[in-house]
C-alpha atoms as a PDB file:
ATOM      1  CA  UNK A   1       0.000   0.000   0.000  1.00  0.00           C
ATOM      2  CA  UNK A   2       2.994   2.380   0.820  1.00  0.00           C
ATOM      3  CA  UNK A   3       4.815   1.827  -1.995  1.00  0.00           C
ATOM      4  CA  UNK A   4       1.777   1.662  -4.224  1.00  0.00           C
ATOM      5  CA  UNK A   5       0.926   5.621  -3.094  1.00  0.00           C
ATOM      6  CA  UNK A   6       4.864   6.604  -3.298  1.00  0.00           C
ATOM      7  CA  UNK A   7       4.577   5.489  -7.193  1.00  0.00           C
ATOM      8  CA  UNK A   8       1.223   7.356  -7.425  1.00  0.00           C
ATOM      9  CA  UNK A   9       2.637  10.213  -5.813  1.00  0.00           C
ATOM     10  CA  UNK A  10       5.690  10.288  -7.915  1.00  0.00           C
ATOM     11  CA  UNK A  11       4.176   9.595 -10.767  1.00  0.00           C
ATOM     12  CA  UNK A  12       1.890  12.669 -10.282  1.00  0.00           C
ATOM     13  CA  UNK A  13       5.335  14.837  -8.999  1.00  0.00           C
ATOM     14  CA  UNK A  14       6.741  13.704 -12.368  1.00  0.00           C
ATOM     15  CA  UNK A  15       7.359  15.851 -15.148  1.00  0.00           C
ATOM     16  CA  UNK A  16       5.996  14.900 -19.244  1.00  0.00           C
ATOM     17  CA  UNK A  17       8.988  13.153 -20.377  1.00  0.00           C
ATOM     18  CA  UNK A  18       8.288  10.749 -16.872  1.00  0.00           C
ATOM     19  CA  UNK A  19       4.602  10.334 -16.991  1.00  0.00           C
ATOM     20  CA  UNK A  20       4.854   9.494 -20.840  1.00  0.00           C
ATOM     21  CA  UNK A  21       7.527   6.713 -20.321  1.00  0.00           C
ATOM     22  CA  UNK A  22       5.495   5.524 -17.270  1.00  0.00           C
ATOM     23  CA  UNK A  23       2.637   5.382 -19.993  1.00  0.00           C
ATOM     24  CA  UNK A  24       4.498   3.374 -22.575  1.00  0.00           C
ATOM     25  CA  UNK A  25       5.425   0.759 -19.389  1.00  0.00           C
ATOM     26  CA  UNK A  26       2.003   0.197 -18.508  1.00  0.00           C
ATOM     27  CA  UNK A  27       0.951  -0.160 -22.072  1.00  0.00           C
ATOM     28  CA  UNK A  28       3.878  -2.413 -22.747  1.00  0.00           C
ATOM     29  CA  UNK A  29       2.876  -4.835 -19.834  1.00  0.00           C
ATOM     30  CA  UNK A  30      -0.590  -4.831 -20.746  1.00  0.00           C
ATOM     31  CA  UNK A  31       0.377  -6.414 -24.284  1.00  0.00           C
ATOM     32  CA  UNK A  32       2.737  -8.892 -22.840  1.00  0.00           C
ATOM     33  CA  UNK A  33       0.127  -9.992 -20.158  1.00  0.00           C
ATOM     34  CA  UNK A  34      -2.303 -10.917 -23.096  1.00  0.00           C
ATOM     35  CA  UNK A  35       0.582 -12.468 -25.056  1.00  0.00           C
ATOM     36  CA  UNK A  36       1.875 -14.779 -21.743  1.00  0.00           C
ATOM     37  CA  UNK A  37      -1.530 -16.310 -21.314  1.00  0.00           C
ATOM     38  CA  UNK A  38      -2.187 -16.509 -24.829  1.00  0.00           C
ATOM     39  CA  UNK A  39       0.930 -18.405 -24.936  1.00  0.00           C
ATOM     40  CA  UNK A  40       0.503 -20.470 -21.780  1.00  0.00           C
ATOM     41  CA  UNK A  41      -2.670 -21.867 -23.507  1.00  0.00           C
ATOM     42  CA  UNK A  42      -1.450 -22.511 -26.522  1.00  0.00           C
ATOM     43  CA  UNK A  43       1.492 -24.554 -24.583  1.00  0.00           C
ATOM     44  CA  UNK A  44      -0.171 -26.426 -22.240  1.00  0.00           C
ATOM     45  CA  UNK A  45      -2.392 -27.583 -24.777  1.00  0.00           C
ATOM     46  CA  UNK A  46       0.675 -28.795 -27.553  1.00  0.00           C
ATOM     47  CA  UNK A  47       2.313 -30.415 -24.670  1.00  0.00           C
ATOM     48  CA  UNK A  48      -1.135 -32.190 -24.310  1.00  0.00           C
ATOM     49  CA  UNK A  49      -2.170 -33.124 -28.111  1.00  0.00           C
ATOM     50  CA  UNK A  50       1.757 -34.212 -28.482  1.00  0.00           C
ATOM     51  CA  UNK A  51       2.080 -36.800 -25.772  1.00  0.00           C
ATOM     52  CA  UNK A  52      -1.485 -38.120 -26.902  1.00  0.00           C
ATOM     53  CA  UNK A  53      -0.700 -38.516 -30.240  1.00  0.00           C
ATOM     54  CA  UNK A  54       2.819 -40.236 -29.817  1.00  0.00           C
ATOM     55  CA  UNK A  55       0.727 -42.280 -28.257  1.00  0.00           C
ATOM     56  CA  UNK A  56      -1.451 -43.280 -30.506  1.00  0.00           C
ATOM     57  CA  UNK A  57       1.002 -43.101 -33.428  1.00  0.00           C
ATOM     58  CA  UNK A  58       3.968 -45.322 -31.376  1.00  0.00           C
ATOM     59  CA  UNK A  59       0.781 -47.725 -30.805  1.00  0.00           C
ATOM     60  CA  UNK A  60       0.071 -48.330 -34.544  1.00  0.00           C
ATOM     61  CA  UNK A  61       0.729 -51.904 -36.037  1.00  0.00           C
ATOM     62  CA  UNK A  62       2.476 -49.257 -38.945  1.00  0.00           C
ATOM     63  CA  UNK A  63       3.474 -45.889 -39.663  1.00  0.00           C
ATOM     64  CA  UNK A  64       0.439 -45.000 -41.627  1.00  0.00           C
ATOM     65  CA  UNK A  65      -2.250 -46.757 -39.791  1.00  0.00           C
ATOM     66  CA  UNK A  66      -3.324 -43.644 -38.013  1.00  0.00           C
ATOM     67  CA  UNK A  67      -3.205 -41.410 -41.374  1.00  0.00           C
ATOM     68  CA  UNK A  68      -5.264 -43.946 -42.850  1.00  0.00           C
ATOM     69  CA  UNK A  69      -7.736 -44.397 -40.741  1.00  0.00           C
ATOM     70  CA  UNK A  70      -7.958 -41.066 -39.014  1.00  0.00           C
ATOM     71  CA  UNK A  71      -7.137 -38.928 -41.857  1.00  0.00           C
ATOM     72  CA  UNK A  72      -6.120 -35.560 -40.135  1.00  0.00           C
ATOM     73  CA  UNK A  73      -7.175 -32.488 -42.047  1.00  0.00           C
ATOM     74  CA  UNK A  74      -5.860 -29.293 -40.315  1.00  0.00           C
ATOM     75  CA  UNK A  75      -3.375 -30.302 -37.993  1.00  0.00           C
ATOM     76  CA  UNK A  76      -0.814 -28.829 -35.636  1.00  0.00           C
ATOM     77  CA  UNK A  77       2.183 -29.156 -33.858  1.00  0.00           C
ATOM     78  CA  UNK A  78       3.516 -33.346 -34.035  1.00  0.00           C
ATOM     79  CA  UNK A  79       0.428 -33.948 -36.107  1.00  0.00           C
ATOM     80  CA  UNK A  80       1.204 -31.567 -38.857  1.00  0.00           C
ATOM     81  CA  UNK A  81       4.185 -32.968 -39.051  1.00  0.00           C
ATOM     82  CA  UNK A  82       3.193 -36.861 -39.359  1.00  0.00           C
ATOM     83  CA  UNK A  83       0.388 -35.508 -41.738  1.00  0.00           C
ATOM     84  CA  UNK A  84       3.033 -33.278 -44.419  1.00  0.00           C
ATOM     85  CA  UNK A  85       5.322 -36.561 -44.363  1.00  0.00           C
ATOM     86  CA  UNK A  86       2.443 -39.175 -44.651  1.00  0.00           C
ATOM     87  CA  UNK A  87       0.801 -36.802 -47.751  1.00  0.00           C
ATOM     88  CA  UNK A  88       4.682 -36.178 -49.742  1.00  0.00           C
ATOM     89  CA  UNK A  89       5.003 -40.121 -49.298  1.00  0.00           C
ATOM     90  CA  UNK A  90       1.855 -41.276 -50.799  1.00  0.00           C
ATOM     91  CA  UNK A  91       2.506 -39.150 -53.385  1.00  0.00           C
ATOM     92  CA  UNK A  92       5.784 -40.843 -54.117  1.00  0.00           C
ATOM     93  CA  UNK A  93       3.904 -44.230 -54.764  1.00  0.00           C
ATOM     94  CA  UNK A  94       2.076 -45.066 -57.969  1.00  0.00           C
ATOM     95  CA  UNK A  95      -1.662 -44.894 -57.924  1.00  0.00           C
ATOM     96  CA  UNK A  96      -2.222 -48.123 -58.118  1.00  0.00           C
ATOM     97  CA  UNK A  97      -0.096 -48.874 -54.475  1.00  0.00           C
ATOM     98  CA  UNK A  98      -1.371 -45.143 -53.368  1.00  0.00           C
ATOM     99  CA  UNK A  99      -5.130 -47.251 -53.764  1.00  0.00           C
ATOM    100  CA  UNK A 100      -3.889 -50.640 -51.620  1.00  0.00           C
ATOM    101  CA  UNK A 101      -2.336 -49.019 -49.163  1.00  0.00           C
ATOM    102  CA  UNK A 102      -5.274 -46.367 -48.677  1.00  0.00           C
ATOM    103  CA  UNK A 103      -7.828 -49.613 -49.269  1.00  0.00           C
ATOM    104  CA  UNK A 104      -5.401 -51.232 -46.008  1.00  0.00           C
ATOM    105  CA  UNK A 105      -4.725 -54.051 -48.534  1.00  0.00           C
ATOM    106  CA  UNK A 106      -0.908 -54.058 -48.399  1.00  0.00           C
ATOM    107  CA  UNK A 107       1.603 -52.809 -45.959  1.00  0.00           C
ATOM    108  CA  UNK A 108       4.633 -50.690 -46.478  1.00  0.00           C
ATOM    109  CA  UNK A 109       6.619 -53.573 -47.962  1.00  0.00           C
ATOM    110  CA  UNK A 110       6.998 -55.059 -51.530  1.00  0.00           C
ATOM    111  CA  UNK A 111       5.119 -53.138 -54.130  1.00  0.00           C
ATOM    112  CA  UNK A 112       4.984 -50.197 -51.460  1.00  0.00           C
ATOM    113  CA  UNK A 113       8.868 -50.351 -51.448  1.00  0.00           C
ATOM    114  CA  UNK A 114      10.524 -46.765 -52.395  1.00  0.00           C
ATOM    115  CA  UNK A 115      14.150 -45.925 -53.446  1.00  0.00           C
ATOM    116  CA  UNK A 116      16.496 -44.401 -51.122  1.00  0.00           C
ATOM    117  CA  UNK A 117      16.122 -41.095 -52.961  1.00  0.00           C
ATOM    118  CA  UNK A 118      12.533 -40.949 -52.654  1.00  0.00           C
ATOM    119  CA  UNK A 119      12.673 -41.864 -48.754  1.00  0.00           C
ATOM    120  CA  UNK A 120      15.213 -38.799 -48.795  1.00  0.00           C
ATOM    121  CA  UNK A 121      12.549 -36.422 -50.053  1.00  0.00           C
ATOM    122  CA  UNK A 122      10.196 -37.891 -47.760  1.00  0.00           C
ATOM    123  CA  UNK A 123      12.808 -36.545 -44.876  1.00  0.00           C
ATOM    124  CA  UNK A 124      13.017 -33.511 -46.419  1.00  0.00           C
ATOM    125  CA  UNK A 125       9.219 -32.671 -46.229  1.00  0.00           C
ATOM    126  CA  UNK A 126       9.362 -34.119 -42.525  1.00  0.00           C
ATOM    127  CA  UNK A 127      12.399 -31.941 -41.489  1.00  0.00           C
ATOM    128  CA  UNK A 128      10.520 -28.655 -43.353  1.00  0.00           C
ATOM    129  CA  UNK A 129       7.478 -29.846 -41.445  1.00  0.00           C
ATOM    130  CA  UNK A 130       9.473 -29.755 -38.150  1.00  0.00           C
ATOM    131  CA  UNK A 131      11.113 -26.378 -38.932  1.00  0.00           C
ATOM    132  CA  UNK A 132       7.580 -24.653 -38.989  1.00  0.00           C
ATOM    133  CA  UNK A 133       6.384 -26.019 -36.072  1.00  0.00           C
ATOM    134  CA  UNK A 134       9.434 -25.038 -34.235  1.00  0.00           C
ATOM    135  CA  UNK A 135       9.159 -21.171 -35.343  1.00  0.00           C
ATOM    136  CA  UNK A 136       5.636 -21.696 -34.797  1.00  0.00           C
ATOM    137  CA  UNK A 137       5.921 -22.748 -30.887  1.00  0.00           C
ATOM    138  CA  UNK A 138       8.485 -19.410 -30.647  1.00  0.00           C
ATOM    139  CA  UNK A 139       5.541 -17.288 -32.252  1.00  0.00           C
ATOM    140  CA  UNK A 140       5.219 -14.413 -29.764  1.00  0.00           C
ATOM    141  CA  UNK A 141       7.761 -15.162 -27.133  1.00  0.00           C
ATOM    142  CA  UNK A 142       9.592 -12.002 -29.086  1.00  0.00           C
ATOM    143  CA  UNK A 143       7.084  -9.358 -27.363  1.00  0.00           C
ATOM    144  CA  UNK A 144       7.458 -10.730 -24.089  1.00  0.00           C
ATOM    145  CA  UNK A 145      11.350 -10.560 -24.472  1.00  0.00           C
ATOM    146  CA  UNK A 146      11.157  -6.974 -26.153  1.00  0.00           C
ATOM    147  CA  UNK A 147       9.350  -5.957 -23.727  1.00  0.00           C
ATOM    148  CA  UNK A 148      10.938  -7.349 -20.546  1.00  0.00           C
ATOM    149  CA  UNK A 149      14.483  -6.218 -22.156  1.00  0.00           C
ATOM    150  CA  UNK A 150      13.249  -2.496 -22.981  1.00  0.00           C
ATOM    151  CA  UNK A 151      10.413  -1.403 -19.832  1.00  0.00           C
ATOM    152  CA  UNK A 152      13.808  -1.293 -17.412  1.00  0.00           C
ATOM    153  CA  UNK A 153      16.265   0.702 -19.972  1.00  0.00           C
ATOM    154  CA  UNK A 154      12.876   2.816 -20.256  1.00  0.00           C
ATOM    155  CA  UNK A 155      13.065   3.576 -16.855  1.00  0.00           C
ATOM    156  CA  UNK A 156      16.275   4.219 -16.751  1.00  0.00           C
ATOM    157  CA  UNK A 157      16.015   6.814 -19.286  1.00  0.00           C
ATOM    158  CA  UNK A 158      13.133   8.114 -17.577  1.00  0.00           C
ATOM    159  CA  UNK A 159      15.138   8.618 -14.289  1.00  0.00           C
ATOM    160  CA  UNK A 160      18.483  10.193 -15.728  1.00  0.00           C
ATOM    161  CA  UNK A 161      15.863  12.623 -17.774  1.00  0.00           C
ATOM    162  CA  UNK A 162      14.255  13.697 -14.057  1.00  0.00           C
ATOM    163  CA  UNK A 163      17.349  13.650 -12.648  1.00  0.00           C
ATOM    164  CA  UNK A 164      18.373  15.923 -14.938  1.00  0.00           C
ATOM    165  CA  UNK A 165      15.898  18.476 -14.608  1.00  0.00           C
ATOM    166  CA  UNK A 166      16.114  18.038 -10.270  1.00  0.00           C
ATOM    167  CA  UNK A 167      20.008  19.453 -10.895  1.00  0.00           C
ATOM    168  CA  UNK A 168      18.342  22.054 -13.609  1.00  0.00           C
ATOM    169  CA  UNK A 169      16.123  23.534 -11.210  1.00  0.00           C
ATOM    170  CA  UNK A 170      18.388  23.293  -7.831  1.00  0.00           C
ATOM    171  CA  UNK A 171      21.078  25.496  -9.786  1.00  0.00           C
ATOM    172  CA  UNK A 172      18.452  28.029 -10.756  1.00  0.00           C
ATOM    173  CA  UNK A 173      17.494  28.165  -7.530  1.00  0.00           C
ATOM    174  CA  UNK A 174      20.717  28.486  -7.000  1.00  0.00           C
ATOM    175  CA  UNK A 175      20.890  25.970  -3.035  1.00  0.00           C
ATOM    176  CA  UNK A 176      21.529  22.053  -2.792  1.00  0.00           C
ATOM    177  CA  UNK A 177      18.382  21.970  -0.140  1.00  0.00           C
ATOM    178  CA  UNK A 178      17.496  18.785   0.140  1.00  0.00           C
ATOM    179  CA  UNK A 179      14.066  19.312   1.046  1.00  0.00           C
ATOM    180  CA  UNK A 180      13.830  21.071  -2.148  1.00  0.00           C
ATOM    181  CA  UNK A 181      15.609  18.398  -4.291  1.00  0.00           C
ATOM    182  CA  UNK A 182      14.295  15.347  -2.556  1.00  0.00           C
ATOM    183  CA  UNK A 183      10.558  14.928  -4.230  1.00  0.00           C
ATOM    184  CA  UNK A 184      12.465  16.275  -7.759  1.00  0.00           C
ATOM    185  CA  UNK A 185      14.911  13.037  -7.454  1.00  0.00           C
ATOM    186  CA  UNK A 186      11.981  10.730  -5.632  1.00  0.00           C
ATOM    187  CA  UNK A 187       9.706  11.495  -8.914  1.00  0.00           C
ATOM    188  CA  UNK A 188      12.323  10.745 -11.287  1.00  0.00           C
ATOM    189  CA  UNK A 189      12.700   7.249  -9.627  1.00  0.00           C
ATOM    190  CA  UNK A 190       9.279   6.021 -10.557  1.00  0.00           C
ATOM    191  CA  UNK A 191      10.225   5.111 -13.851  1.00  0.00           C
ATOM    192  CA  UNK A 192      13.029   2.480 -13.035  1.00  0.00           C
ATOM    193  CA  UNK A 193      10.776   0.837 -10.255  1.00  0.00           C
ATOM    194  CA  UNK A 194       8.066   0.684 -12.972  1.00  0.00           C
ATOM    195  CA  UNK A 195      10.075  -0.944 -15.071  1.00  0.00           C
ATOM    196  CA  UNK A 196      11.570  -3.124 -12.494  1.00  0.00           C
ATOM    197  CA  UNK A 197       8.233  -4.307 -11.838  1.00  0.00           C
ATOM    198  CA  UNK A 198       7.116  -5.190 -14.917  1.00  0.00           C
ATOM    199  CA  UNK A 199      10.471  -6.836 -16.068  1.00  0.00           C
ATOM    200  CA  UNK A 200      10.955  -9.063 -13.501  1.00  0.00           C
ATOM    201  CA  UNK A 201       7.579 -11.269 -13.343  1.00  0.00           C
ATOM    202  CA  UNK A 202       8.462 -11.364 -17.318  1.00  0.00           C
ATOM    203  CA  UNK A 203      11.662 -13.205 -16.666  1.00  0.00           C
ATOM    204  CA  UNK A 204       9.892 -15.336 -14.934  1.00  0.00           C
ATOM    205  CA  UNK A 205       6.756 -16.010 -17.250  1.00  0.00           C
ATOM    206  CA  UNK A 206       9.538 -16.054 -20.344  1.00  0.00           C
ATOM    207  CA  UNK A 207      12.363 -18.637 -18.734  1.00  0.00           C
ATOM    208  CA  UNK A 208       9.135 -21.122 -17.549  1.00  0.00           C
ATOM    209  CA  UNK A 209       7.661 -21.096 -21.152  1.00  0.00           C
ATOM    210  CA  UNK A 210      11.006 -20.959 -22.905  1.00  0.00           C
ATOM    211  CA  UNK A 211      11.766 -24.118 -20.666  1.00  0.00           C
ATOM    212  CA  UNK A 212       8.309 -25.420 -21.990  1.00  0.00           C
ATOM    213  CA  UNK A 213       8.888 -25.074 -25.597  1.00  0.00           C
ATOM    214  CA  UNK A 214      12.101 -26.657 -25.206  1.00  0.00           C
ATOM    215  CA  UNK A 215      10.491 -30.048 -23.858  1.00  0.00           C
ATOM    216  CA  UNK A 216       7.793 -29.558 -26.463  1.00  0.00           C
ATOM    217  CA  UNK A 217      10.603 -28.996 -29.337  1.00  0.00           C
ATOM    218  CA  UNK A 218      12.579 -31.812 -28.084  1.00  0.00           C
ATOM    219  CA  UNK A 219       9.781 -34.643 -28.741  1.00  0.00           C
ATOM    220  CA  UNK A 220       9.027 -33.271 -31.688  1.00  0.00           C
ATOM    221  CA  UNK A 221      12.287 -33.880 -33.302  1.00  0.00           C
ATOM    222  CA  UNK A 222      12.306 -37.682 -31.364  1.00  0.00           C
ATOM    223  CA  UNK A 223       8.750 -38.171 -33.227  1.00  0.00           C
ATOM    224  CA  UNK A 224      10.471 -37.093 -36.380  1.00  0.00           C
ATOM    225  CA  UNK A 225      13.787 -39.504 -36.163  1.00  0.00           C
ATOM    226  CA  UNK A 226      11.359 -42.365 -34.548  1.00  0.00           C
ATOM    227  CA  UNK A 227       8.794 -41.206 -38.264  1.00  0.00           C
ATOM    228  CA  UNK A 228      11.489 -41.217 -40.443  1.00  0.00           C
ATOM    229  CA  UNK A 229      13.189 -44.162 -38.907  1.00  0.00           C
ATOM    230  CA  UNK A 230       9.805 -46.419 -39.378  1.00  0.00           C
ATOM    231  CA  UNK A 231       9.099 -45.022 -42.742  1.00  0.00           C
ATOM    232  CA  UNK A 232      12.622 -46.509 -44.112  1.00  0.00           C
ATOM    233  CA  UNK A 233      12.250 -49.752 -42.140  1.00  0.00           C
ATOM    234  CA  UNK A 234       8.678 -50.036 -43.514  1.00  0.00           C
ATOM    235  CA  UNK A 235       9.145 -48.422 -47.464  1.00  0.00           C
ATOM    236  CA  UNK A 236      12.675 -48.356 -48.486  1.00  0.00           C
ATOM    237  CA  UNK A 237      12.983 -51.637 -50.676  1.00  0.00           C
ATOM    238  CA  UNK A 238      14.031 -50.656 -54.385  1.00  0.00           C
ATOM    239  CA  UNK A 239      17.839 -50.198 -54.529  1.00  0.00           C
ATOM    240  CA  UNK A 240      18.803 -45.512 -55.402  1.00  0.00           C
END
C-alpha cells in the first residue's frame, strides 16, 4: 500500500517526459500480459495433443495406420508434421499402391517399397514440417522478451531525464536543499521501479515457457527420427 501511493505520488510529482515513459510501461505490460496467457494456452495444450498422439502413433501396427484411418485435415504441432510426411510419401507411390495401401490391402513392404532417394525427399518434407512447427511454438515469445528487455532501460532513461531536470532547477534556484531536491529526485525514480516491476515477473513467465517449448521442441524432433526411422524400415525396398 505504501509503496503503491509513493509510485502514485511520484508519478503525479513527475514531469511529461516521466509520466509518458510511465505510460508506454504500462501499455507495454498490458500487451505482454495478453501475449503470456495466450501463450501459456497454446502450450499447455501442444504439450497435451503431443504426448497423446505419440501415443497413438507409437501404438500403430504401422506408420500410416493412423493417417489412414484417421485422416487428419488441419493439424498442428507433431500432427502436422506426421500428416506433411504421410501426404509427400503417398505421393511418391504409384496410384495403383497409393489405392492398396489407402484400401489397407498391403503394408509398407513389396510393391509399397521406395528408393532411397525418394525416402530422402520424404525426410526432407518431414524436417521442413518440423522447422515450422518449431518457429511456430516461438511465435510471440519475441514481445514478451522486447518488452521485458526495454520497460527497465525505459526507466532508466526516464530517471536520468528527471534527474536531470532536479540538478536544472536546484542550480536556478541556485541551493543544494534537500528538502527542495528530494521529491524532484523521488519522482524521477518512478520510472526504473516501474520498469523493475514489470520486467521481472516477465523473466519469470519467459524462462518457464522458454523451458516449456524446449520439452515440447525436443519430442518433436524424437517423433520425427522415430517417423522417419519407421518409414525406411517399412518403405525403403528398391535399390537408389
Amino acid at each position: 500500500m505504501i509503496l503503491a501511493n509513493s509510485l502514485v505520488d511520484g508519478f503525479l510529482g513527475s514531469n511529461l517526459m516521466g509520466q509518458g515513459i510511465v505510460a508506454v510501461q504500462l501499455l507495454g505490460s498490458v500487451v505482454m500480459l495478453a501475449v503470456v496467457l495466450g501463450k501459456w494456452k497454446e502450450l499447455s495444450y501442444v504439450r497435451m495433443a503431443t504426448r497423446r498422439f505419440v501415443r497413438d502413433f507409437t501404438s500403430g501396427h504401422d506408420a500410416l495406420e493412423y493417417y489412414l484411418e484417421r485422416r487428419p485435415s488441419i493439424a498442428t504441432g507433431v500432427e502436422g508434421i506426421y500428416k506433411e510426411t504421410c501426404d509427400r510419401l503417398l505421393k511418391l507411390l504409384t496410384p495403383d499402391v497409393r489405392s492398396l495401401l489407402v484400401g489397407r490391402q498391403t503394408d509398407g513392404n513389396g510393391s509399397a517399397a521406395l528408393t532411397a532417394r525418394e525416402i530422402e525427399l520424404v525426410r526432407g518434407t518431414c524436417e521442413h514440417a518440423l522447422d515450422e512447427e518449431e518457429i511456430r511454438l516461438d511465435h510471440g515469445m519475441g514481445v514478451i522478451a522486447s518488452v521485458v528487455s526495454l520497460s527497465p532501460m525505459l526507466g532508466l532513461l526516464g530517471t536520468v531525464w528527471g534527474v536531470l531536470d532536479a540538478f536544472a532547477e536546484m542550480g536556478t534556484a541556485g541551493s543544494a536543499n534537500l528538502a527542495t531536491i528530494a521529491p524532484s529526485i523521488s519522482a524521477a525514480l518512478v520510472t526504473t521501479v516501474v520498469g523493475l516491476l514489470i520486467a521481472i515477473p516477465g523473466v519469470l513467465a519467459y524462462t518457464r515457457m522458454n523451458a516449456t517449448i524446449t520439452q515440447i521442441r525436443s519430442e518433436m524432433e524424437g517423433f520425427a527420427d522415430e517417423l522417419m526411422g519407421r518409414i525406411a524400415c517399412e518403405f525403403q525396398g528398391r535399390g537408389v
